[in-house]
Protein backbone atom coordinates (compact mmCIF):
# COMPACT_ATOMS: atom_id res chain seq x y z
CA UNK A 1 60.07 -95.29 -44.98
CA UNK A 2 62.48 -93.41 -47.22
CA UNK A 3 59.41 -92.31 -49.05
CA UNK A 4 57.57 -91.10 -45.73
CA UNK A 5 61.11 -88.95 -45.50
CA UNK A 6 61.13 -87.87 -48.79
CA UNK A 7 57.37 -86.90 -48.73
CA UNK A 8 58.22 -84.65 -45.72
CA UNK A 9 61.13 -83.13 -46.99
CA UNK A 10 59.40 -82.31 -50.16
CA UNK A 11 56.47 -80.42 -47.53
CA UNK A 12 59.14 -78.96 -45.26
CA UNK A 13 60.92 -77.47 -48.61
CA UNK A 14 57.40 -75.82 -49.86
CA UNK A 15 56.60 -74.24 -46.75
CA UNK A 16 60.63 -73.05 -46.26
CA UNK A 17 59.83 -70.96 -49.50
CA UNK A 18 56.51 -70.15 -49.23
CA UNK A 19 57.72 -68.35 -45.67
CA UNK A 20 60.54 -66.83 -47.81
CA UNK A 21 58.03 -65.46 -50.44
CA UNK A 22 55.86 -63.93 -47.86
CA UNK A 23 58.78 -62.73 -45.90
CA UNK A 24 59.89 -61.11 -48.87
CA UNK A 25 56.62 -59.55 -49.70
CA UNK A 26 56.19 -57.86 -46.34
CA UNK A 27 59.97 -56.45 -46.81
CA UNK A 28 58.86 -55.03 -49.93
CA UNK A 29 55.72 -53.42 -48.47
CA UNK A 30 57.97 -52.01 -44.83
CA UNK A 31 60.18 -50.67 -47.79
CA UNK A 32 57.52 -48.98 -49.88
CA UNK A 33 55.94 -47.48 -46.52
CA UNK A 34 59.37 -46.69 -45.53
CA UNK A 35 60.18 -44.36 -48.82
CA UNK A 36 56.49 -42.90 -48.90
CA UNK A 37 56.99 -41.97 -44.83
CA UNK A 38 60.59 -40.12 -46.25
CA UNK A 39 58.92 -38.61 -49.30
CA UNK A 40 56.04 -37.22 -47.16
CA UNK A 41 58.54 -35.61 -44.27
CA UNK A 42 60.33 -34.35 -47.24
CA UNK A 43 57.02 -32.61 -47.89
CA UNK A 44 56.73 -31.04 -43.99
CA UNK A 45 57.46 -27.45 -44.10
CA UNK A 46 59.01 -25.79 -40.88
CA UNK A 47 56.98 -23.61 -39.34
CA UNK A 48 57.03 -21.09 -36.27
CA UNK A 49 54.37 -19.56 -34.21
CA UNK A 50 53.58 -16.08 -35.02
CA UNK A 51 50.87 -13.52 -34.04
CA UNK A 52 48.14 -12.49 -36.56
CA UNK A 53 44.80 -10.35 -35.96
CA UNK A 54 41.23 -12.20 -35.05
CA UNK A 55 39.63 -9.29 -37.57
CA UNK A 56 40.31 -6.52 -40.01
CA UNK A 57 42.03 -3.50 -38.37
CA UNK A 58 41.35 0.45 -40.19
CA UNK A 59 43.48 3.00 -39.76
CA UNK A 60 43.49 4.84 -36.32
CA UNK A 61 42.22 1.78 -34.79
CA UNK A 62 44.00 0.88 -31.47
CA UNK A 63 45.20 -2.77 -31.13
CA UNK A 64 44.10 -4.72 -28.04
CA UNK A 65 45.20 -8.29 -26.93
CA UNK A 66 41.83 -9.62 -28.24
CA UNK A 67 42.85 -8.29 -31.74
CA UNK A 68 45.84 -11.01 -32.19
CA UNK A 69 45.80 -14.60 -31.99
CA UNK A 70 48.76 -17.01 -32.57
CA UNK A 71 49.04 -19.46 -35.72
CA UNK A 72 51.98 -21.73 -37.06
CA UNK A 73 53.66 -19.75 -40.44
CA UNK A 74 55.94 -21.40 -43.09
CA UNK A 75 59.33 -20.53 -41.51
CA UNK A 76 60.55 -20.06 -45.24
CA UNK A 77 58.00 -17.34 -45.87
CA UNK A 78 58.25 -15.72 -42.15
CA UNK A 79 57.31 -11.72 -43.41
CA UNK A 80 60.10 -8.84 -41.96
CA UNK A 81 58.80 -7.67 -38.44
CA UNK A 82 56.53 -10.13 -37.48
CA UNK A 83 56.04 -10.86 -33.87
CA UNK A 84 56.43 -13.92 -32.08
CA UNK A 85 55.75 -12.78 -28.49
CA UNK A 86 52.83 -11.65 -27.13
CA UNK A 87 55.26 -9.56 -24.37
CA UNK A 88 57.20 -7.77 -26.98
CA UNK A 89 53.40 -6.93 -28.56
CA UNK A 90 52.00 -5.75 -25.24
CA UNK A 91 54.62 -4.75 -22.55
CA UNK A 92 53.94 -5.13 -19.17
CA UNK A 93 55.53 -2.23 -18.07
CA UNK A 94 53.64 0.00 -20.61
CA UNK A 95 49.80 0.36 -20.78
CA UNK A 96 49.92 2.67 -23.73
CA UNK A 97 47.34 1.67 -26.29
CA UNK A 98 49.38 0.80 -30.01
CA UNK A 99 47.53 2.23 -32.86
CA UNK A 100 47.20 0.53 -36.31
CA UNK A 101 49.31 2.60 -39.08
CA UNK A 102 47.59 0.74 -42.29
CA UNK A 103 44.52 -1.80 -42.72
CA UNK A 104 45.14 -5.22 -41.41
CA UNK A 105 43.25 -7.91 -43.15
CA UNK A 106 41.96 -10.99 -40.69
CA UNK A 107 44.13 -13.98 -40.08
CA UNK A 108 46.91 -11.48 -41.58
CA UNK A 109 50.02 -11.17 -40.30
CA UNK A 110 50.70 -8.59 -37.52
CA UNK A 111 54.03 -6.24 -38.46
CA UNK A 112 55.92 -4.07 -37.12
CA UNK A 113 55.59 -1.51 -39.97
CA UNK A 114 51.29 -1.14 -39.77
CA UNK A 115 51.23 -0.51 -35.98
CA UNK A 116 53.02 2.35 -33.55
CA UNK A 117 55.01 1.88 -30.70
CA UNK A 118 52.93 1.48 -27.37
CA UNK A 119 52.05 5.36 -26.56
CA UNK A 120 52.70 7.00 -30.26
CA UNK A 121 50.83 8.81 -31.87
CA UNK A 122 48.98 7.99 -35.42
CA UNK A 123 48.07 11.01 -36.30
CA UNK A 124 44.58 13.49 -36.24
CA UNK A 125 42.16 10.37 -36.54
CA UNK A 126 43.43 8.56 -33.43
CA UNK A 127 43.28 11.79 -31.89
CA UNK A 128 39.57 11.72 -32.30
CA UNK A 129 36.80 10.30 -30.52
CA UNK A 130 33.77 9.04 -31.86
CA UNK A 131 31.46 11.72 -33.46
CA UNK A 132 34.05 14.60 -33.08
CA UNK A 133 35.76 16.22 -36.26
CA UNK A 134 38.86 18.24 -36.87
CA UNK A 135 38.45 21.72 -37.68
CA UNK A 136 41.14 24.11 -38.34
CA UNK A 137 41.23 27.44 -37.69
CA UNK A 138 43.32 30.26 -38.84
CA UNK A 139 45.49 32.28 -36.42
CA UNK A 140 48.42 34.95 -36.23
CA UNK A 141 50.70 36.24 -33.37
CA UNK A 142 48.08 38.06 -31.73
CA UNK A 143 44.99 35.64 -32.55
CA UNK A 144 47.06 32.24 -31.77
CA UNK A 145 48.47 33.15 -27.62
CA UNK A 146 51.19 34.52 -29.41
CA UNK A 147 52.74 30.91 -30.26
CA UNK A 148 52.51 29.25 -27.07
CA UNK A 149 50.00 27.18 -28.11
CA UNK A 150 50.29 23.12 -27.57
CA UNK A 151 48.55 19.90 -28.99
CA UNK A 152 46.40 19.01 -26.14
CA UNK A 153 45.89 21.98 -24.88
CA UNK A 154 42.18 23.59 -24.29
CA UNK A 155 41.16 27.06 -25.76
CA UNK A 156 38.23 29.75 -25.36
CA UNK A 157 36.91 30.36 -29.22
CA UNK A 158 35.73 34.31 -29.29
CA UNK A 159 34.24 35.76 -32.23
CA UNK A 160 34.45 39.53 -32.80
CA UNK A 161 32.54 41.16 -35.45
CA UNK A 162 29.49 43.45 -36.19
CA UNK A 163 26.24 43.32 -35.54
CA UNK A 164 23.06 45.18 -36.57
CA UNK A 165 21.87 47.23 -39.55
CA UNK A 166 22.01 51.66 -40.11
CA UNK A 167 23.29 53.28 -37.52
CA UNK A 168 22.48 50.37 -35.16
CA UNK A 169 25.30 48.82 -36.19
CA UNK A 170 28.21 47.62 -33.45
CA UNK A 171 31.49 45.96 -33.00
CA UNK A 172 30.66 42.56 -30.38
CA UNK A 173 33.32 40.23 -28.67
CA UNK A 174 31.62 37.32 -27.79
CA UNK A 175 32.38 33.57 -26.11
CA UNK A 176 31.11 30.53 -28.67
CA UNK A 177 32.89 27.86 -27.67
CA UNK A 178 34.72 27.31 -24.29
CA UNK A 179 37.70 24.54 -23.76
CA UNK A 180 38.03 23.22 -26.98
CA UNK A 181 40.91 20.61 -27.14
CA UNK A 182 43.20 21.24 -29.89
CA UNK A 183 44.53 18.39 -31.37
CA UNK A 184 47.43 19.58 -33.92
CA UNK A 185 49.09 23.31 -34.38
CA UNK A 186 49.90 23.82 -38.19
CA UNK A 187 51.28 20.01 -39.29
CA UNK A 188 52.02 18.95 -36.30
CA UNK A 189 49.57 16.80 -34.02
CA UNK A 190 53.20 15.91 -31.64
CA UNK A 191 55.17 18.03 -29.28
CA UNK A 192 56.34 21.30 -30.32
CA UNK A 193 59.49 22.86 -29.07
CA UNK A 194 59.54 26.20 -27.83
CA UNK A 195 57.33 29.17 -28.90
CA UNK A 196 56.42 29.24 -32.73
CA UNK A 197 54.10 31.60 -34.73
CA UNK A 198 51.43 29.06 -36.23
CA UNK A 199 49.04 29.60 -39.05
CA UNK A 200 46.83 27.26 -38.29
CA UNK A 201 45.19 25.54 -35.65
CA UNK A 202 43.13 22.40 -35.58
CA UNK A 203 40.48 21.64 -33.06
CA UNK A 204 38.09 18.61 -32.06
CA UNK A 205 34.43 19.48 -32.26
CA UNK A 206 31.31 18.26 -32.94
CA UNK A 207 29.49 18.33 -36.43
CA UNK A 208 27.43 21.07 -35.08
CA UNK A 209 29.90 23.15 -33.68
CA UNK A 210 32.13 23.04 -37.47
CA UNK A 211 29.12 24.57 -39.00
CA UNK A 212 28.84 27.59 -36.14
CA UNK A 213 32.54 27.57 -36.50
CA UNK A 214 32.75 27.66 -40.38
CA UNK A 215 30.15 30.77 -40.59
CA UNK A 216 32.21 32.74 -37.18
CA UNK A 217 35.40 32.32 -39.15
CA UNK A 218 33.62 33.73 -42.75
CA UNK A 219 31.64 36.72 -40.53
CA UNK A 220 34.35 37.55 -38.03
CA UNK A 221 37.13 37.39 -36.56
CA UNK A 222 38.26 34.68 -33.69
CA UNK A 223 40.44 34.64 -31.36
CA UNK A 224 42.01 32.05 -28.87
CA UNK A 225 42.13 32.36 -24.89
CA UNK A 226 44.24 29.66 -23.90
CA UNK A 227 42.73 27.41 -20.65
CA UNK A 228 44.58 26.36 -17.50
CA UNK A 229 45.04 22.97 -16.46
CA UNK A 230 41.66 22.24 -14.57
CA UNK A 231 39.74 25.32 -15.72
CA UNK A 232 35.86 24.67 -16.65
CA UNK A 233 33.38 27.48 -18.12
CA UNK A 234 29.67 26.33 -17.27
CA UNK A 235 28.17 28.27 -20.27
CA UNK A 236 29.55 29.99 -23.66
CA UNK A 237 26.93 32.26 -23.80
CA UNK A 238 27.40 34.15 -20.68
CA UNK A 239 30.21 36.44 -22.33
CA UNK A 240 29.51 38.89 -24.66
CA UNK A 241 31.70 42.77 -24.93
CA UNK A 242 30.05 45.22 -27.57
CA UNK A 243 31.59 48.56 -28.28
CA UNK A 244 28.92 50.64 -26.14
CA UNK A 245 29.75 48.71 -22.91
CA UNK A 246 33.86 48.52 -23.59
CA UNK A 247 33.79 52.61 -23.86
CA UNK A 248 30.72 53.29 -21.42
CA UNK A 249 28.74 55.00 -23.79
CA UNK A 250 24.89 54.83 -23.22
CA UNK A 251 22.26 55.89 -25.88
CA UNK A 252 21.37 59.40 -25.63
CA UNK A 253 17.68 59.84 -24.56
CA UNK A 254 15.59 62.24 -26.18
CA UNK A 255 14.17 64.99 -24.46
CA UNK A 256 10.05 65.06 -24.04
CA UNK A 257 8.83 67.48 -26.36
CA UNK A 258 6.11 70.10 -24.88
CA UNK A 259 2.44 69.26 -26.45
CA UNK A 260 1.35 71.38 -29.12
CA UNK A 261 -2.13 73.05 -28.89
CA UNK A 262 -4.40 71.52 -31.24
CA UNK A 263 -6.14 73.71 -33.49
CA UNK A 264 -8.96 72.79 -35.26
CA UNK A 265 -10.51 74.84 -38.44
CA UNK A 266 -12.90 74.82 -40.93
CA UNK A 267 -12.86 75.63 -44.25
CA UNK A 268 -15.07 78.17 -45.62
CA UNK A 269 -15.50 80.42 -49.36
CA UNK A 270 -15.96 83.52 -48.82
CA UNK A 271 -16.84 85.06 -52.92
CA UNK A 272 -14.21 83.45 -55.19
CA UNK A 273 -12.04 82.78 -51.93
CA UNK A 274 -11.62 79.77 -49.75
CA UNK A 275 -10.47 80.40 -46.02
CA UNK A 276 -10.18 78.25 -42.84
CA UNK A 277 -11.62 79.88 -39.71
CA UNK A 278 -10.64 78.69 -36.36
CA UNK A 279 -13.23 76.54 -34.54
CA UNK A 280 -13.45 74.48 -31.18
CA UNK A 281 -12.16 71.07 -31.30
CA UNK A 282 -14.26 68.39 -29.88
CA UNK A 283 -11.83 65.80 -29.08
């Protein structure tokens, strides 16, 4: 009997420890897992959702909701002027277009500093639409509306010059191009405060319309008609002053000149002389 009980307590002791060992060895593991969790969140950087664009931006370009997409950034290495509302991006009480001031790269992050305000202006290119080029033109006091020109304003585009060769020559006014937009007067493409005597000019054409502006402004003189508000000319081609017509001069018609009687002679020698005698003609 007492070696039944001692057999048993002998058992009961080995299992006792062999629970402890185990017990021990899954402490040992809950603690390793433990510090490895508390290493790894050591290892989680903060972050904060931000707006970047969905594709690279130029210059000029304007920036439209489908142009900006949100992403979690490294709150460490959050860049100055990044946005973090799509509200403060695109206002609902503002529908003007914001236009991008330097390139964006994709998945970059959108600032403050590479885009305008909602409504401001970027400049000639964003002034521009597609196919049209700046031009500038020179102007004075007389030339330019005497000053009271305006960025966005439309202007008639006459050329005067001459025309002809010898004494056909003449002095011609003529229309070339009608409502023209200008788009900046001197260096400035923004409002301009009261009247002011510009040098220059800039206007959006087509490629065409440069090159028959380049050669008026080399063989002429122009000169700007400014446009109302709502005013359309059908053609350019319609209105043309020379010098004749301004003064009412007409070209002097020569009087018919009386037919002169045909004569019709022969010749004839006559000894060491040689004569022409009269004869009939026959035609």
């Amino acid at each position: 009997m007492r070696m039944i009980f001692g057999l048993v307590l002998l058992v009961g002791i080995a299992l006792a420890g062999g629970a402890v060992y185990l017990a021990k060895g899954q402490i040992g593991q809950y603690q390793a897992r433990l510090e490895q969790a508390n290493a790894a969140k050591a290892l989680i950087v903060p972050t904060k959702n931000i707006f970047v664009v969905t594709r690279a931006l130029k210059y000029g370009e304007k920036l439209g909701k489908k142009d900006v997409r949100e992403v979690a950034f490294p709150v460490a290495a959050l860049p100055e002027g990044h946005f973090d509302d799509l509200a403060v991006i695109f206002p609902e009480n503002n529908d003007q277009p914001r236009v991008v001031l330097r390139p964006i790269e994709k998945d970059e992050a959108l600032l403050a500093v590479k885009i305008t305000k909602p409504g401001e202006d970027a400049g000639l290119t964003s002034r521009l639409e597609p196919g049209m080029r700046a031009f500038a033109i020179k102007v004075d006091v007389s030339s330019g509306v005497s000053g009271f020109l305006r960025p966005g304003d439309r202007v008639d585009i006459y050329w005067t010059g001459t025309v002809g060769n010898g004494n056909t020559r003449n002095e011609v006014t003529k229309l070339i191009e009608a409502t023209i937009p200008l788009i900046a007067v001197d260096q400035s493409s923004g409002d301009v405060e009261g009247a002011q005597i510009a040098r220059t000019v800039t206007v959006a054409v087509s490629p065409d319309q440069v090159a028959g502006l380049a050669l008026a402004q080399t063989t002429g003189r122009l000169s700007l008609s400014l446009v109302g508000v709502g005013d359309t000319i059908e053609s350019a081609s319609d209105i043309e002053v020379n010098q004749n017509d301004l003064l009412g001069i007409t070209a002097a018609v020569e009087a018919p000149q009386a037919e002169q009687e045909k004569v019709c002679t022969i010749r004839t020698r006559r000894g060491a002389e040689v004569v022409n005698l009269p004869i009939p003609c026959t035609n």
